[in-house]
C-alpha atoms as a PDB file:
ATOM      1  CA  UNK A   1      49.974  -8.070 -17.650  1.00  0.00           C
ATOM      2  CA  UNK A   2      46.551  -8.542 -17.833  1.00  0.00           C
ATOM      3  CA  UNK A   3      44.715  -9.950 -20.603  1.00  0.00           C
ATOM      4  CA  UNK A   4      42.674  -7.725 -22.926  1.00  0.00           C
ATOM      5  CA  UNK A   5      39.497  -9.523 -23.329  1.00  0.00           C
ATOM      6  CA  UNK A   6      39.719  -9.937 -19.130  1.00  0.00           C
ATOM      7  CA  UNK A   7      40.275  -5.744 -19.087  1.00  0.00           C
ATOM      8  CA  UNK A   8      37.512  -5.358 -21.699  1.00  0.00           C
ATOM      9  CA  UNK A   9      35.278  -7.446 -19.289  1.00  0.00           C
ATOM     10  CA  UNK A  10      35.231  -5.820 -16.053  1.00  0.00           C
ATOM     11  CA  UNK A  11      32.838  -4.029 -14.436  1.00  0.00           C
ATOM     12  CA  UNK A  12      33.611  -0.381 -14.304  1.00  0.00           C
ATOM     13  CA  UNK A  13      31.497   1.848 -11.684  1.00  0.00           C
ATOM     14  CA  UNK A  14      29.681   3.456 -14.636  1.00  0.00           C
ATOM     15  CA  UNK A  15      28.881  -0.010 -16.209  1.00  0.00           C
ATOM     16  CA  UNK A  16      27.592  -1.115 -12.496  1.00  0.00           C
ATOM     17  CA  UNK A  17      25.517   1.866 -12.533  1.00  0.00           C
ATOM     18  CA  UNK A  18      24.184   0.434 -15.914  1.00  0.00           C
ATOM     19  CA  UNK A  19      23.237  -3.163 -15.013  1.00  0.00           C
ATOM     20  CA  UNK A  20      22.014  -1.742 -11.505  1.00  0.00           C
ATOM     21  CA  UNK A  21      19.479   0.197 -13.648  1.00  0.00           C
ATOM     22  CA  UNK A  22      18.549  -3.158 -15.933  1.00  0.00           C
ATOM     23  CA  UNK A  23      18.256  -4.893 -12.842  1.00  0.00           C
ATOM     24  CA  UNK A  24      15.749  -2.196 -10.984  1.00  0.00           C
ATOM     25  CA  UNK A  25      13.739  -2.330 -14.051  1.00  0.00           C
ATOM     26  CA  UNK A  26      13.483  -5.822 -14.636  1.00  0.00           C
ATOM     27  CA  UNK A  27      12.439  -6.396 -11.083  1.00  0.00           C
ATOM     28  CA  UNK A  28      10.145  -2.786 -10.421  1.00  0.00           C
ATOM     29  CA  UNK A  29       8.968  -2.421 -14.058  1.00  0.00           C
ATOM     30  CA  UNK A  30       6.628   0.713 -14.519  1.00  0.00           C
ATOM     31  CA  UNK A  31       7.318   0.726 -10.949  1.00  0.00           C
ATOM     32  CA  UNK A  32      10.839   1.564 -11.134  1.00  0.00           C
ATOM     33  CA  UNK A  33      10.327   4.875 -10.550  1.00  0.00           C
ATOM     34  CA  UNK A  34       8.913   4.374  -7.312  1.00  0.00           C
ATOM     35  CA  UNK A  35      10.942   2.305  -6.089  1.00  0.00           C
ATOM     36  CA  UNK A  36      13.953   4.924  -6.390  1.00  0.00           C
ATOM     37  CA  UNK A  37      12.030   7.275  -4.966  1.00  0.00           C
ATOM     38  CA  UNK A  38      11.559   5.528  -1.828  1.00  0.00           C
ATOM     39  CA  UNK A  39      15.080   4.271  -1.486  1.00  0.00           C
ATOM     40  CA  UNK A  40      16.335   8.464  -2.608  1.00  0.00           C
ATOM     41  CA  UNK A  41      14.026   9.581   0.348  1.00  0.00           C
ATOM     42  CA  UNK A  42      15.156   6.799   3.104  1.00  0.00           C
ATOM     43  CA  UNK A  43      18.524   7.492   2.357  1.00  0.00           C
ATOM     44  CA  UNK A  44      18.359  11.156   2.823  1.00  0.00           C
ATOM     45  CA  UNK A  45      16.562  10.708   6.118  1.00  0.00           C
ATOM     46  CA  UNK A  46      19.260   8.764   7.317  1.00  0.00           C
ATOM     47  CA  UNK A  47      22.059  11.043   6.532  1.00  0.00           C
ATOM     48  CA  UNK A  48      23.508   9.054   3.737  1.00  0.00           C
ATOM     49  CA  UNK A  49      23.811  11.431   0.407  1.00  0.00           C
ATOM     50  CA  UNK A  50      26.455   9.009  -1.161  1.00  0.00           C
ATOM     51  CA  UNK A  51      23.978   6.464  -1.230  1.00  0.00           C
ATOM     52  CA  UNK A  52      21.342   9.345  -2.382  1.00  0.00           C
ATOM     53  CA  UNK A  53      23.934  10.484  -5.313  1.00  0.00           C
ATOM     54  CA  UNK A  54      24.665   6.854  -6.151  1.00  0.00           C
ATOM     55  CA  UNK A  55      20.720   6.236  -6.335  1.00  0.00           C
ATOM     56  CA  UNK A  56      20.011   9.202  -8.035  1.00  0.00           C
ATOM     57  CA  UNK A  57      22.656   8.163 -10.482  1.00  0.00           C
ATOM     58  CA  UNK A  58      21.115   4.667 -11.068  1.00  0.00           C
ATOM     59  CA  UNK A  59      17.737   6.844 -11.399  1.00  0.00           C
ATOM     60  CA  UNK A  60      19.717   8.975 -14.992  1.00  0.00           C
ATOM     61  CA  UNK A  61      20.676   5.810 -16.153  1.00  0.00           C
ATOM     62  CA  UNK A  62      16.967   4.059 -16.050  1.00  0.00           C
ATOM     63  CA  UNK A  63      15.627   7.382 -17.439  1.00  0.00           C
ATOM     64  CA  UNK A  64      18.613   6.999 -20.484  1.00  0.00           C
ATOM     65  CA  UNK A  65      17.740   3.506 -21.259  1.00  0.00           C
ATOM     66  CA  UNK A  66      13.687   4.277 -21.346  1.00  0.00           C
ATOM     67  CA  UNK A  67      14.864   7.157 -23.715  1.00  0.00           C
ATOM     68  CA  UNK A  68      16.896   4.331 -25.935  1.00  0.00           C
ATOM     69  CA  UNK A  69      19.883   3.473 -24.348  1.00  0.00           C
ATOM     70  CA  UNK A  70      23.396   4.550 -23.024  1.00  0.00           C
ATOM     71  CA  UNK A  71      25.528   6.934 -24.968  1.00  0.00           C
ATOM     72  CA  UNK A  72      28.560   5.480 -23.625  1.00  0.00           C
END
């Protein structure tokens, strides 16, 4: 059985989505935005619309934490 401070700790897909968003904007800033957009579009071209949905996604979560956080 797995410890509960261990199972409290991992890193669920939502909470991945979370820190992918922290990371975009510490890296991109005001340019965050952008830099979504152009990884949305080449991902589209190339036929891959998990990797669009996951980006798009990342791309609610950056707009939720400019608009004060997660409601999770």
């Amino acid at each position: 059985m797995r410890d509960h401070a261990v199972a409290e700790a991992e890193l669920t897909p939502e909470r991945e989505l979370w820190a992918c968003a922290l990371l975009i904007e510490g890296q991109h800033g005001v340019k965050s935005n952008e830099h979504i957009a152009k990884r949305v579009k080449a991902l589209a071209l190339a036929g891959d619309m998990a990797g669009v949905d996951r980006w798009m996604a990342i791309a609610d979560c950056l707009d939720k934490l400019r608009d004060g956080g997660p409601t999770i």
